[in-house]
PDB file of N, CA and C in Angstrom:
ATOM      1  N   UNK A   1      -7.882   6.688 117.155  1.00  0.00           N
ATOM      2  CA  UNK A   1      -8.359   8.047 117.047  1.00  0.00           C
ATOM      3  C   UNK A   1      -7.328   8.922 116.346  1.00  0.00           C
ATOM      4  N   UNK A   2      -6.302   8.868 116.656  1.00  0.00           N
ATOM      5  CA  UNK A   2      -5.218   9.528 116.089  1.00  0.00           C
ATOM      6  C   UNK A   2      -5.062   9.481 114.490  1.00  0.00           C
ATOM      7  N   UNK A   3      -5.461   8.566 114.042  1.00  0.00           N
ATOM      8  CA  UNK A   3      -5.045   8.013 112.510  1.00  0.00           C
ATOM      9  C   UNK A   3      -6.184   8.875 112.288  1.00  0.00           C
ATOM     10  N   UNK A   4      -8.007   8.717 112.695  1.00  0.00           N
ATOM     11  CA  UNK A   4      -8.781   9.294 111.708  1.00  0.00           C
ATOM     12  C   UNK A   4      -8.606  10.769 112.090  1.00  0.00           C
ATOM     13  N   UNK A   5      -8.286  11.591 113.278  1.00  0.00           N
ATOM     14  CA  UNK A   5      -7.966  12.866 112.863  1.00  0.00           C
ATOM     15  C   UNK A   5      -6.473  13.280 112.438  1.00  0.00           C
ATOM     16  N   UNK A   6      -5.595  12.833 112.318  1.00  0.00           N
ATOM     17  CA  UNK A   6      -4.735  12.749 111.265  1.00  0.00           C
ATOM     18  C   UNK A   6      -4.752  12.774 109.201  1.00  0.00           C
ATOM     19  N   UNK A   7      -5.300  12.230 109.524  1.00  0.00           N
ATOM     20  CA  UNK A   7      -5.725  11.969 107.983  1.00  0.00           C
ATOM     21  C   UNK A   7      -6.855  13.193 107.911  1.00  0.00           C
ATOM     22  N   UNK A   8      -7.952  12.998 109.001  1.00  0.00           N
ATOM     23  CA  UNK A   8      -8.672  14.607 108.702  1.00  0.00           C
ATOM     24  C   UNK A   8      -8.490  15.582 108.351  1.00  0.00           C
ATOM     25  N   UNK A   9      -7.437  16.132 109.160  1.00  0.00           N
ATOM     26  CA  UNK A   9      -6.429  17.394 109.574  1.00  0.00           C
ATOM     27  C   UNK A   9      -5.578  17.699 108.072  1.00  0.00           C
ATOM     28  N   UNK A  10      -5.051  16.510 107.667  1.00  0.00           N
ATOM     29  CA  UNK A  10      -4.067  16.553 106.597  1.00  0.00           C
ATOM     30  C   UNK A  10      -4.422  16.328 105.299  1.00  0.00           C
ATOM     31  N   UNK A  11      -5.625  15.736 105.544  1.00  0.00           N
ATOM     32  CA  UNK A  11      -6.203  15.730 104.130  1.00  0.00           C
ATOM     33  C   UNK A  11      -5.360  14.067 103.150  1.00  0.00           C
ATOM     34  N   UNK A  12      -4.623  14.250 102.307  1.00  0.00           N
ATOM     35  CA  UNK A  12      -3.404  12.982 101.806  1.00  0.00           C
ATOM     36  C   UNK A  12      -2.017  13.618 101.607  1.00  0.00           C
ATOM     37  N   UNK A  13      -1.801  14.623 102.313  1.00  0.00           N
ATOM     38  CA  UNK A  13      -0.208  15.061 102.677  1.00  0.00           C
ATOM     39  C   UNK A  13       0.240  13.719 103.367  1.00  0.00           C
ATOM     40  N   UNK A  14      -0.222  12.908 103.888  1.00  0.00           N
ATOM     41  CA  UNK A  14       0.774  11.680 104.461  1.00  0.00           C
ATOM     42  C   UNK A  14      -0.446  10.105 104.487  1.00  0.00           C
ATOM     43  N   UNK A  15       0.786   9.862 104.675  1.00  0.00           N
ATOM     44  CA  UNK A  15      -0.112   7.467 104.610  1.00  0.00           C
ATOM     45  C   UNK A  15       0.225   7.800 105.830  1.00  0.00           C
ATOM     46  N   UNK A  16      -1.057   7.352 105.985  1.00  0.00           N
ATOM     47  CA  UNK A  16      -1.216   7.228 107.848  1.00  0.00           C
ATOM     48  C   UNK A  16      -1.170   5.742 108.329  1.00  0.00           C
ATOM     49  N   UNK A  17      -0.926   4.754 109.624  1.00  0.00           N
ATOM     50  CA  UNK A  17      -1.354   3.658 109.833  1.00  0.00           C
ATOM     51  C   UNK A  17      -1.014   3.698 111.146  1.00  0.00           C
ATOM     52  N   UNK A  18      -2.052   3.078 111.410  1.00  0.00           N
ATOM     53  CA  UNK A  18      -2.283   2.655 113.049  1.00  0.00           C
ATOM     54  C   UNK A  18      -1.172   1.009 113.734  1.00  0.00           C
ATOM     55  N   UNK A  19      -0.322   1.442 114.649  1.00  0.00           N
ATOM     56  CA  UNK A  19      -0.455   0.183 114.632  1.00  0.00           C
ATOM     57  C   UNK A  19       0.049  -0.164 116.236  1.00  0.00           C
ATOM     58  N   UNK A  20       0.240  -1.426 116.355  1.00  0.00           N
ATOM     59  CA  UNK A  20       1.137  -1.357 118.143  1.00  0.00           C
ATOM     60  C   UNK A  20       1.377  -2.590 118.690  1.00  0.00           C
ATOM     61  N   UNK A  21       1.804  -2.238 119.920  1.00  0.00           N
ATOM     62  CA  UNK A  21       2.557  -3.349 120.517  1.00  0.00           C
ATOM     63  C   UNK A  21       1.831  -4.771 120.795  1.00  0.00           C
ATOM     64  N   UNK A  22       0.587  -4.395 120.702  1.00  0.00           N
ATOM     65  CA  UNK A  22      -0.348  -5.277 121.242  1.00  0.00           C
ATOM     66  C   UNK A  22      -2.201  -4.949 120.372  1.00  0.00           C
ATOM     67  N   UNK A  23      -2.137  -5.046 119.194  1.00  0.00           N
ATOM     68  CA  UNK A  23      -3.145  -4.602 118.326  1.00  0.00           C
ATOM     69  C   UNK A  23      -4.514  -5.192 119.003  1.00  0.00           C
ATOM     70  N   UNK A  24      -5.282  -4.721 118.902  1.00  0.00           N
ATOM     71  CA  UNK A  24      -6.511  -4.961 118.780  1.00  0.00           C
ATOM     72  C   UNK A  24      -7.650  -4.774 118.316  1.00  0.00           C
ATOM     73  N   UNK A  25      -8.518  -4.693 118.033  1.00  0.00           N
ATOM     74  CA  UNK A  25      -9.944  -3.712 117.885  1.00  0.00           C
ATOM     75  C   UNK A  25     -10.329  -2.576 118.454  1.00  0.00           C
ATOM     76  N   UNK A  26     -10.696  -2.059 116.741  1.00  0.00           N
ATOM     77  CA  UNK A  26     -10.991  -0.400 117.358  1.00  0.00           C
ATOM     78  C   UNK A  26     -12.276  -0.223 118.909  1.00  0.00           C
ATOM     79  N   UNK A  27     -11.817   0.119 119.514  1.00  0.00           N
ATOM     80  CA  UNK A  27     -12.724   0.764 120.881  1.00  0.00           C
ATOM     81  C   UNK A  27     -14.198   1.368 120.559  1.00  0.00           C
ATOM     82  N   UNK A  28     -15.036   0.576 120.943  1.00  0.00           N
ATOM     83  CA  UNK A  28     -16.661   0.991 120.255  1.00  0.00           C
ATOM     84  C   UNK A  28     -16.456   2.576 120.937  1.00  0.00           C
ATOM     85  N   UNK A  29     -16.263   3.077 121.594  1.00  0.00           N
ATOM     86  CA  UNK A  29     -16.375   4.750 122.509  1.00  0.00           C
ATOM     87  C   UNK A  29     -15.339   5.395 121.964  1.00  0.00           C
ATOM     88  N   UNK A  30     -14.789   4.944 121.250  1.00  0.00           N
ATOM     89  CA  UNK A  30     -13.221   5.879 120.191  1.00  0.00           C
ATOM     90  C   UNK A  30     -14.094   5.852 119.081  1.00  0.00           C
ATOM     91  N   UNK A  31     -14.927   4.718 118.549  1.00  0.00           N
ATOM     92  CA  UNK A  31     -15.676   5.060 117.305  1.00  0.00           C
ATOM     93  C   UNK A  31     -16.827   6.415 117.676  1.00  0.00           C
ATOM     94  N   UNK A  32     -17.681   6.077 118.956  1.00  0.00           N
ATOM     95  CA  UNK A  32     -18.627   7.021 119.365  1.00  0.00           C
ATOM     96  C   UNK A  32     -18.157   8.737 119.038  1.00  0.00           C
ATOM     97  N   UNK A  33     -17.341   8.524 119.325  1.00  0.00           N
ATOM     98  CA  UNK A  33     -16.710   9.948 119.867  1.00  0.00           C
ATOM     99  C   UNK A  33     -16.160  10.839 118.624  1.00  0.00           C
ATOM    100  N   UNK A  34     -15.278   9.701 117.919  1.00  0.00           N
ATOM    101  CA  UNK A  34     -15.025  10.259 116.676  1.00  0.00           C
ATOM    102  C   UNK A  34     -16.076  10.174 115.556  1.00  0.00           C
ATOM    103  N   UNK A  35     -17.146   9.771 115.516  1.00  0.00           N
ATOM    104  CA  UNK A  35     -18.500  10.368 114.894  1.00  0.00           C
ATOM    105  C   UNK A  35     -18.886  11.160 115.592  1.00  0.00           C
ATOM    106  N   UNK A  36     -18.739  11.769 116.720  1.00  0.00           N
ATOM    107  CA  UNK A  36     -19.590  12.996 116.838  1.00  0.00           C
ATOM    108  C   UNK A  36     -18.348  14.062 116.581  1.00  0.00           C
ATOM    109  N   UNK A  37     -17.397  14.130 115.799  1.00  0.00           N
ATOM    110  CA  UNK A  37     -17.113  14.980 114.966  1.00  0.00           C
ATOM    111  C   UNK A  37     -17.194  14.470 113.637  1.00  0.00           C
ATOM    112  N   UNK A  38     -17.799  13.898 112.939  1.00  0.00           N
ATOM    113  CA  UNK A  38     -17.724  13.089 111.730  1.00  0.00           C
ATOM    114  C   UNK A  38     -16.978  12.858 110.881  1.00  0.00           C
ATOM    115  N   UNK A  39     -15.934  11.641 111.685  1.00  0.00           N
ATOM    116  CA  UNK A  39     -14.671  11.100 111.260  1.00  0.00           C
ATOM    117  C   UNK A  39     -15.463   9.730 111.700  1.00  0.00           C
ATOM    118  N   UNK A  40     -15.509   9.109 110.511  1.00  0.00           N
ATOM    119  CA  UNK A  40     -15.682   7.634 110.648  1.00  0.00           C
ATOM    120  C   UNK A  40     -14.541   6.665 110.765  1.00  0.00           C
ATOM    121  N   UNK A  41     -13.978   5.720 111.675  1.00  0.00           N
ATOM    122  CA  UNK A  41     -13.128   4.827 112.027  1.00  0.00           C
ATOM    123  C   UNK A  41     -13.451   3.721 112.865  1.00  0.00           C
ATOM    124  N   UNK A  42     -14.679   3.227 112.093  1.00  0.00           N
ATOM    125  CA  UNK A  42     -15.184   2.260 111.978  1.00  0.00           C
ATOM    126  C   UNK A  42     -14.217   0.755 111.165  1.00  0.00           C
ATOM    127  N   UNK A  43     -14.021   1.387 110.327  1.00  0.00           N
ATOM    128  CA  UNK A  43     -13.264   0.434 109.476  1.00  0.00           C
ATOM    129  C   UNK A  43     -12.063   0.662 109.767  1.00  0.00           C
ATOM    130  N   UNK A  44     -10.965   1.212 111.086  1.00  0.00           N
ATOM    131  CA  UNK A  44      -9.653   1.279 111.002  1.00  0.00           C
ATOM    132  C   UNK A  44      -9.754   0.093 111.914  1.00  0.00           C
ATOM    133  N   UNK A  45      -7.963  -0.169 111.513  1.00  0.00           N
ATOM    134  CA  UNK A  45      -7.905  -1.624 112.437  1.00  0.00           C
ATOM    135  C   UNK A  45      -5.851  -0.818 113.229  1.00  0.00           C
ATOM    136  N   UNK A  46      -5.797  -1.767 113.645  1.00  0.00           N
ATOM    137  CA  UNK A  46      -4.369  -1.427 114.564  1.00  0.00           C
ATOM    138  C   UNK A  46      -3.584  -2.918 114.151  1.00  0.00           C
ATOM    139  N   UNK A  47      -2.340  -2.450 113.643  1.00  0.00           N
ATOM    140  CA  UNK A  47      -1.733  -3.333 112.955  1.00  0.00           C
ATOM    141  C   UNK A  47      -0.278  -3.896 113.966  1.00  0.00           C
ATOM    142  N   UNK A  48       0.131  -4.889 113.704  1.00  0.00           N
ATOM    143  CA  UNK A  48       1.384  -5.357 114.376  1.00  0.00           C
ATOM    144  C   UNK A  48       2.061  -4.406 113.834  1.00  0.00           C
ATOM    145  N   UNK A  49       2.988  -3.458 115.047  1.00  0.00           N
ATOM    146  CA  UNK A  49       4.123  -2.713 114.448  1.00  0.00           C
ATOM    147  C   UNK A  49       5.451  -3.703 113.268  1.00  0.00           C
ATOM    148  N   UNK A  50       5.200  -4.772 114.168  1.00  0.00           N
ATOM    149  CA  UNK A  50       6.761  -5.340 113.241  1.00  0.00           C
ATOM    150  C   UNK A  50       6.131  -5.387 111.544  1.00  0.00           C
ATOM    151  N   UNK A  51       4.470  -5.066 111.473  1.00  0.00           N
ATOM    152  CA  UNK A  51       4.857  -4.974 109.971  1.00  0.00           C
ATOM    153  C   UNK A  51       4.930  -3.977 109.105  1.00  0.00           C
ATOM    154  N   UNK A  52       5.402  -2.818 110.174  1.00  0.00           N
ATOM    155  CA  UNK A  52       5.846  -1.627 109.227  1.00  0.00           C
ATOM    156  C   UNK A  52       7.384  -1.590 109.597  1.00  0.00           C
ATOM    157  N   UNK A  53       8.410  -1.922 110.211  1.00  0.00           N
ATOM    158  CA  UNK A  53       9.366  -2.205 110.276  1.00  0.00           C
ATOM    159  C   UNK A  53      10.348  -1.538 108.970  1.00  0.00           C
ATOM    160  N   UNK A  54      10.099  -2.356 108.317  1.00  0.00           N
ATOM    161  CA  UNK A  54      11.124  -2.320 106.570  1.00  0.00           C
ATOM    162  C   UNK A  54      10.423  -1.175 105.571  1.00  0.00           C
ATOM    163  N   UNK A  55       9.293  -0.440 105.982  1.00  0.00           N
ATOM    164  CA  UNK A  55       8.013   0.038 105.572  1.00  0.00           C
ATOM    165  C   UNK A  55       8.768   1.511 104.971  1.00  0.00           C
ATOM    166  N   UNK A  56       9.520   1.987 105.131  1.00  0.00           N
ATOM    167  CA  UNK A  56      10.278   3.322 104.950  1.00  0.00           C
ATOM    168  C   UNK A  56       9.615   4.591 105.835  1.00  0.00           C
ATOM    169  N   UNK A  57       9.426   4.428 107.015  1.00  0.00           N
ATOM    170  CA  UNK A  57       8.185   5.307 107.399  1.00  0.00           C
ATOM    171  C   UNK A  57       9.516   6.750 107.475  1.00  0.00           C
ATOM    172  N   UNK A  58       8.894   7.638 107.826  1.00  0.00           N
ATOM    173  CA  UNK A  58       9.809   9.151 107.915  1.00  0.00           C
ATOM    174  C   UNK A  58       9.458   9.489 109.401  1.00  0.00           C
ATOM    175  N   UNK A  59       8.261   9.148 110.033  1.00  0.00           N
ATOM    176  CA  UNK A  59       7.555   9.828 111.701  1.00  0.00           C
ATOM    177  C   UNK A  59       7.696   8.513 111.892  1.00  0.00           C
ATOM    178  N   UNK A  60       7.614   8.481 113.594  1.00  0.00           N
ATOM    179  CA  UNK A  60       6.877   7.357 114.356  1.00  0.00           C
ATOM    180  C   UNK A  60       6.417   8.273 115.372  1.00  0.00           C
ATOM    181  N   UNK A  61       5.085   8.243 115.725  1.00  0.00           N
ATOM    182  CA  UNK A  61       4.684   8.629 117.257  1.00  0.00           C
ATOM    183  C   UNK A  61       3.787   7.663 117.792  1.00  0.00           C
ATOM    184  N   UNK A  62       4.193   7.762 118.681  1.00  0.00           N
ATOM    185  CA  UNK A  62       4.080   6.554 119.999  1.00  0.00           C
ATOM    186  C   UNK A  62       2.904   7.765 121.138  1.00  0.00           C
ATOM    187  N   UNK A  63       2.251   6.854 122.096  1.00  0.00           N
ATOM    188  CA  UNK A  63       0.692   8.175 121.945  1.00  0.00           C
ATOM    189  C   UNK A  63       0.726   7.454 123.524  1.00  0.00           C
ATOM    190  N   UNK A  64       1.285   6.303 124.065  1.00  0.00           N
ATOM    191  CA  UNK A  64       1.354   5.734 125.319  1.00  0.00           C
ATOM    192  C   UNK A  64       2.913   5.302 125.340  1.00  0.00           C
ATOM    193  N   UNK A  65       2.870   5.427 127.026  1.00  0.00           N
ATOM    194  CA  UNK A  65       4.078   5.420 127.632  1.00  0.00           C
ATOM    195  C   UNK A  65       4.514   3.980 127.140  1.00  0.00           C
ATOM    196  N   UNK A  66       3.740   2.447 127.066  1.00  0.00           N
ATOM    197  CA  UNK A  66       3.787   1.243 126.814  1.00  0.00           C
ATOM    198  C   UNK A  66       4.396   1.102 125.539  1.00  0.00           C
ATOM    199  N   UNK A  67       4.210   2.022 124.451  1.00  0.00           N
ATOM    200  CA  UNK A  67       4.601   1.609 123.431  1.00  0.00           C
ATOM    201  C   UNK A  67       5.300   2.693 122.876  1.00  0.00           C
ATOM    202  N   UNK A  68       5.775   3.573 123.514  1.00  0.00           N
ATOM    203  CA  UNK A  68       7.207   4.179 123.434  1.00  0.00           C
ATOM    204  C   UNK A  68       8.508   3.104 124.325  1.00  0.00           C
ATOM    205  N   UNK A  69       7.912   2.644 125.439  1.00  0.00           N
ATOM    206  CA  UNK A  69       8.895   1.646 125.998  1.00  0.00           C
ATOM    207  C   UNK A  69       9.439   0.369 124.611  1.00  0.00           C
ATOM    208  N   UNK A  70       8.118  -0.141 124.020  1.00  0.00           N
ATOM    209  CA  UNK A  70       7.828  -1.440 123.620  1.00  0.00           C
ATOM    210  C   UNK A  70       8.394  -1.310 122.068  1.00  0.00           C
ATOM    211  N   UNK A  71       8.302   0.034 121.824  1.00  0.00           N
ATOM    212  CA  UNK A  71       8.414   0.136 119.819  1.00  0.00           C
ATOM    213  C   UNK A  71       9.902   0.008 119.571  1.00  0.00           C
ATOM    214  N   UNK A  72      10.049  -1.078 118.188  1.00  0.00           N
ATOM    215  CA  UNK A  72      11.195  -1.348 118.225  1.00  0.00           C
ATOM    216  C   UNK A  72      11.945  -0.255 117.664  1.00  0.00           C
ATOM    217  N   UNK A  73      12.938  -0.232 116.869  1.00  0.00           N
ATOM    218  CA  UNK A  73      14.003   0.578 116.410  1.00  0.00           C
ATOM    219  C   UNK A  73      13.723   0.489 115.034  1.00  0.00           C
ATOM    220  N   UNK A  74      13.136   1.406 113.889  1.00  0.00           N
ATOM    221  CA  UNK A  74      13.143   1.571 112.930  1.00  0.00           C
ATOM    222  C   UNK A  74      14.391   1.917 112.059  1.00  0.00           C
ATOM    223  N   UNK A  75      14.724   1.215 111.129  1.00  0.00           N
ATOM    224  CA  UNK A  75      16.134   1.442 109.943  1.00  0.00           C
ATOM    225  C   UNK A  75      15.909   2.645 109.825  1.00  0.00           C
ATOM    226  N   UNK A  76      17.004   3.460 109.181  1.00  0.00           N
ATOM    227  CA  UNK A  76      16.847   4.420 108.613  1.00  0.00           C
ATOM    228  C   UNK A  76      16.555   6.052 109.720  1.00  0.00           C
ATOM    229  N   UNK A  77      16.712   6.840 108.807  1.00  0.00           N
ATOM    230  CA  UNK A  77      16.612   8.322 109.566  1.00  0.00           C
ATOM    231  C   UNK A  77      14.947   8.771 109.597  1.00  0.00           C
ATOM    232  N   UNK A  78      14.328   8.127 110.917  1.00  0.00           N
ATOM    233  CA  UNK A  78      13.029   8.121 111.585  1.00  0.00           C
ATOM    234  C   UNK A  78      13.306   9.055 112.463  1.00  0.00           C
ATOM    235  N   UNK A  79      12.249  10.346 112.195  1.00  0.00           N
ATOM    236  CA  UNK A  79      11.906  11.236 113.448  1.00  0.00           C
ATOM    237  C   UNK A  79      10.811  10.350 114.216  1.00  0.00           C
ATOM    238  N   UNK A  80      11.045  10.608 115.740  1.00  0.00           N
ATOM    239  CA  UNK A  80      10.273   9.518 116.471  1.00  0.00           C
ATOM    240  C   UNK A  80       9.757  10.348 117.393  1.00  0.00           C
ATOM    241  N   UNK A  81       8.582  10.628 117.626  1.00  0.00           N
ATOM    242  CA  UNK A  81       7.641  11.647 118.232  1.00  0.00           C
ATOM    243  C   UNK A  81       7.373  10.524 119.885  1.00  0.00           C
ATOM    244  N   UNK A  82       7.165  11.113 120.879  1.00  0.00           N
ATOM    245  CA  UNK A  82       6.242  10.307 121.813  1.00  0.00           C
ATOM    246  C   UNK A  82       5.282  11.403 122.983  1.00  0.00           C
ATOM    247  N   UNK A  83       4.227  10.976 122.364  1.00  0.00           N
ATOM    248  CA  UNK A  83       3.115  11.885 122.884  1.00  0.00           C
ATOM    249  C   UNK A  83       2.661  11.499 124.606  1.00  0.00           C
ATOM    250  N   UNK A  84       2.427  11.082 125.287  1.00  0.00           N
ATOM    251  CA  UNK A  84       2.158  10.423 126.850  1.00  0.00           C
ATOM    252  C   UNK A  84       0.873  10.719 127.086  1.00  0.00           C
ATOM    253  N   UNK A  85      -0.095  10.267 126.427  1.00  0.00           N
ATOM    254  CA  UNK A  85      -1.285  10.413 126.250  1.00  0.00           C
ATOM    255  C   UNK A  85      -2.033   9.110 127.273  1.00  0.00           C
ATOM    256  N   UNK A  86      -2.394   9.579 128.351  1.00  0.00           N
ATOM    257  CA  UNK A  86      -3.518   8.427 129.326  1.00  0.00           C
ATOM    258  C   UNK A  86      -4.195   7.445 128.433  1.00  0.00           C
ATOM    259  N   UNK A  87      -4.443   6.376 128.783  1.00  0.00           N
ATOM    260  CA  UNK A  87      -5.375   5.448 127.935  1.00  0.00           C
ATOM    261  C   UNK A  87      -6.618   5.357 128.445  1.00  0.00           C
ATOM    262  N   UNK A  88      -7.891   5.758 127.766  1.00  0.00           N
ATOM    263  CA  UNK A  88      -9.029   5.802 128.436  1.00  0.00           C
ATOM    264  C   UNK A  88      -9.754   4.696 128.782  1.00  0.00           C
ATOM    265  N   UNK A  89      -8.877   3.317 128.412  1.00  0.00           N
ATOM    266  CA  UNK A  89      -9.804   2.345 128.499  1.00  0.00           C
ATOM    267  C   UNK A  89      -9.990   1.847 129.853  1.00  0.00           C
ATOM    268  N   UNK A  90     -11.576   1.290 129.785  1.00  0.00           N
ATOM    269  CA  UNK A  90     -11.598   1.042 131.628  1.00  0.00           C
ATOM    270  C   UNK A  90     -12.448  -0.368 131.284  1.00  0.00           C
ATOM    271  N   UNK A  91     -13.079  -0.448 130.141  1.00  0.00           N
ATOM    272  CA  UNK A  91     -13.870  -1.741 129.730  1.00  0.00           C
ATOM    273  C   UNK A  91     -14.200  -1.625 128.096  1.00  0.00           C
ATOM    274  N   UNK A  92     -14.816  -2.716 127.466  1.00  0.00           N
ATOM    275  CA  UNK A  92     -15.050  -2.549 126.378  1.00  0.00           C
ATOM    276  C   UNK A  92     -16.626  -1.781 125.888  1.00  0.00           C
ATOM    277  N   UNK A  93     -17.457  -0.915 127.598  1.00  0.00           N
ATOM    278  CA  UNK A  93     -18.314  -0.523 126.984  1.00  0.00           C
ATOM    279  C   UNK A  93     -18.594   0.664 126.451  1.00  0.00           C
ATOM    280  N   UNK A  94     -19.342   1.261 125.688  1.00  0.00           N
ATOM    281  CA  UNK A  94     -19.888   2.401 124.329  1.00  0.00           C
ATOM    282  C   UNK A  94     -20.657   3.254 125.117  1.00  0.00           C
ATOM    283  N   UNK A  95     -21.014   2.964 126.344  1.00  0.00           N
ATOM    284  CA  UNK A  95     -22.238   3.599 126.815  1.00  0.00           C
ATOM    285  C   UNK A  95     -21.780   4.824 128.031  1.00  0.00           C
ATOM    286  N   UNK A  96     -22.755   5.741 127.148  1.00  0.00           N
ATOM    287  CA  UNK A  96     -22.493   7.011 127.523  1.00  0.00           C
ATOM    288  C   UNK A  96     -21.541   7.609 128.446  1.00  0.00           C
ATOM    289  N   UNK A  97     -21.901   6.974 129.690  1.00  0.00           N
ATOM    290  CA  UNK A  97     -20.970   7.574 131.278  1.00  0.00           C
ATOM    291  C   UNK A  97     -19.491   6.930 130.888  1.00  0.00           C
ATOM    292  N   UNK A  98     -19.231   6.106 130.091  1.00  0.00           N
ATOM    293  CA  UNK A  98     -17.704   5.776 129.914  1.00  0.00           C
ATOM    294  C   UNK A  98     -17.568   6.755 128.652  1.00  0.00           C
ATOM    295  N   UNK A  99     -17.855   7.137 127.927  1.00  0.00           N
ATOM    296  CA  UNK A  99     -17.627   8.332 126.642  1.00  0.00           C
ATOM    297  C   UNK A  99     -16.559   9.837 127.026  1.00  0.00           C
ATOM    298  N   UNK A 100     -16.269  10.072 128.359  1.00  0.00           N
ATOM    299  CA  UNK A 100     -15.865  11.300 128.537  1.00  0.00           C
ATOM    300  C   UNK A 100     -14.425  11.300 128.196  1.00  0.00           C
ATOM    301  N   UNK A 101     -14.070  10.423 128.680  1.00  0.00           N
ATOM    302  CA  UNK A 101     -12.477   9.827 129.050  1.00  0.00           C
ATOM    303  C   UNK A 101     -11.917   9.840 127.587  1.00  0.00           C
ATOM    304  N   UNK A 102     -12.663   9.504 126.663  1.00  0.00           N
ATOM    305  CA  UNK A 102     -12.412   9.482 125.102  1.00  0.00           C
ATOM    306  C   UNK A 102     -12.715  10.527 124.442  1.00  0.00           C
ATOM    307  N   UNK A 103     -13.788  11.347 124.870  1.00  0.00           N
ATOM    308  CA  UNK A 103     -13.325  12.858 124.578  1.00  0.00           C
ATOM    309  C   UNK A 103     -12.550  13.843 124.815  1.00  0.00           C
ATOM    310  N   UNK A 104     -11.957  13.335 126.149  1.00  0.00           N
ATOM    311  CA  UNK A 104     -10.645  14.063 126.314  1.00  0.00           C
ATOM    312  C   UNK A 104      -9.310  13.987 125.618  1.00  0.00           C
ATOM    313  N   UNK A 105      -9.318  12.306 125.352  1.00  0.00           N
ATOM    314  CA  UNK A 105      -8.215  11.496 124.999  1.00  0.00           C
ATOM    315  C   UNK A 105      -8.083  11.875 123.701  1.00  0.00           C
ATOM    316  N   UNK A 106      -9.672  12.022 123.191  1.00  0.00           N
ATOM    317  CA  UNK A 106      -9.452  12.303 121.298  1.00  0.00           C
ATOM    318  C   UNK A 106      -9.121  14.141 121.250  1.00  0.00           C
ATOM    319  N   UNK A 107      -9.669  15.000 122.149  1.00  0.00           N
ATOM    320  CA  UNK A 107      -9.217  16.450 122.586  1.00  0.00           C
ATOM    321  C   UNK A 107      -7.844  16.345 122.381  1.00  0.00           C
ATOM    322  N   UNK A 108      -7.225  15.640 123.134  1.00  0.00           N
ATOM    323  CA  UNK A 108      -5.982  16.031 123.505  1.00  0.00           C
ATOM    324  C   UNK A 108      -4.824  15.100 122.099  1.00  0.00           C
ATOM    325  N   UNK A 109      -4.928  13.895 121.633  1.00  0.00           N
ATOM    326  CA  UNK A 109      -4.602  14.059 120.330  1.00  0.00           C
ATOM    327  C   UNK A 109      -5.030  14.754 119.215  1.00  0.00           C
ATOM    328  N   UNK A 110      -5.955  15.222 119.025  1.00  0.00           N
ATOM    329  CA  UNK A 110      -5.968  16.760 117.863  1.00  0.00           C
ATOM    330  C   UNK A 110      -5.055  17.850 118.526  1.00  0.00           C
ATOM    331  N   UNK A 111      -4.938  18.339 119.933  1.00  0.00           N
ATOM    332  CA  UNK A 111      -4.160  19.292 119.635  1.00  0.00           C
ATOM    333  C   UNK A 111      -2.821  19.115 119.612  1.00  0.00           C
ATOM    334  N   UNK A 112      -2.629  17.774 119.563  1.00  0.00           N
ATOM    335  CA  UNK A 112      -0.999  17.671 119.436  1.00  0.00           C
ATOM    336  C   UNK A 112      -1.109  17.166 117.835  1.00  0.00           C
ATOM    337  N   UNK A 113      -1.768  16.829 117.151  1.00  0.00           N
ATOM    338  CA  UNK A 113      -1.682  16.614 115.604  1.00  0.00           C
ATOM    339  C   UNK A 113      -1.855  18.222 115.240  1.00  0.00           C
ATOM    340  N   UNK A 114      -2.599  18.791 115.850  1.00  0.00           N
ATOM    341  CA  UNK A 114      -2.463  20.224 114.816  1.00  0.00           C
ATOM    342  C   UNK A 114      -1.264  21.084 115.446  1.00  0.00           C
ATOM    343  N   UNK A 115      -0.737  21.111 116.253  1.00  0.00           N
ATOM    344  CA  UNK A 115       1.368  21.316 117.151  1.00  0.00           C
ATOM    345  C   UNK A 115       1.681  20.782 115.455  1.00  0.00           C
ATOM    346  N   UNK A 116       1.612  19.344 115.690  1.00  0.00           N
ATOM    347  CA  UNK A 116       2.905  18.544 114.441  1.00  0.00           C
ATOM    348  C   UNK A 116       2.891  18.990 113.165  1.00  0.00           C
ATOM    349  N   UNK A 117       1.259  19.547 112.616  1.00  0.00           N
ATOM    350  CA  UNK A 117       0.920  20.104 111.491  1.00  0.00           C
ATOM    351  C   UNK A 117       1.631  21.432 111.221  1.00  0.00           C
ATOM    352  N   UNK A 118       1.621  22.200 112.264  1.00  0.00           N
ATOM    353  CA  UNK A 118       1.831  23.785 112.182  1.00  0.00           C
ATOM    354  C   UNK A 118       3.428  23.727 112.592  1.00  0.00           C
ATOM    355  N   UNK A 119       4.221  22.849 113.048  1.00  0.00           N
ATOM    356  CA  UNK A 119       5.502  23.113 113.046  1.00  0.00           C
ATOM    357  C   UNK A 119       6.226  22.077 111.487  1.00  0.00           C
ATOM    358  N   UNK A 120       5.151  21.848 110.666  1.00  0.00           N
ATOM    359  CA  UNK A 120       5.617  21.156 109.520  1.00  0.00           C
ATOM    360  C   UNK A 120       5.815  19.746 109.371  1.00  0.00           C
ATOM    361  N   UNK A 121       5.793  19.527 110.457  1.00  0.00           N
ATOM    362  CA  UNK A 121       5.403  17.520 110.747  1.00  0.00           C
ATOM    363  C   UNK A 121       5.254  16.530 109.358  1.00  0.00           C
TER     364      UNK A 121
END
């Protein structure tokens, strides 16, 4: 969720990429949710961090406590953000009564992407 309102928000002021300690598939109720603001992230995927490593990144933010523990040490002069954002997952289902938890979750990363935007991030 973070990557497609990121890139929303910013338009191509920055290369965005998803990635983490433990990648998987995008969350069918993270896709739900972020179409009903119409941000499609359908097609994002979550990548092994070790392969941005050597990558020259300038940010890292980390969005769970797990992978602020877990993220390794990037070369170079990396500002390293860590957001402590709940994980809404409770199962892999899409259907409705599990949807709230991901509207909060996607709530509450926009207003910390538009914080990072407006202090120049």
């Amino acid at each position: 969720m973070a990557e497609g309102i990121l890139r929303d928000l910013a338009g191509h002021r920055y290369e965005v990429f998803s990635a983490g300690t433990h990648p998987t598939r995008v969350h069918p109720a993270s896709i739900k949710v972020m179409s009903e603001w119409g941000i499609d992230i359908s097609h994002h995927s979550s990548d092994l961090l070790d392969d941005y490593i050597e990558s020259g990144m300038d940010t890292v933010i980390t969005v769970c406590d797990s992978a602020n523990r877990l993220c390794p040490t990037f070369p170079g002069d990396i500002e390293r953000l860590h957001w402590p954002i709940s994980d809404p997952f409770v199962n892999w289902s899409d259907e409705d009564h599990f949807l709230e938890p991901y509207r909060k979750t996607r709530d509450i990363i926009k207003q910390r992407i538009k914080e990072f935007l407006e202090e120049g991030g």
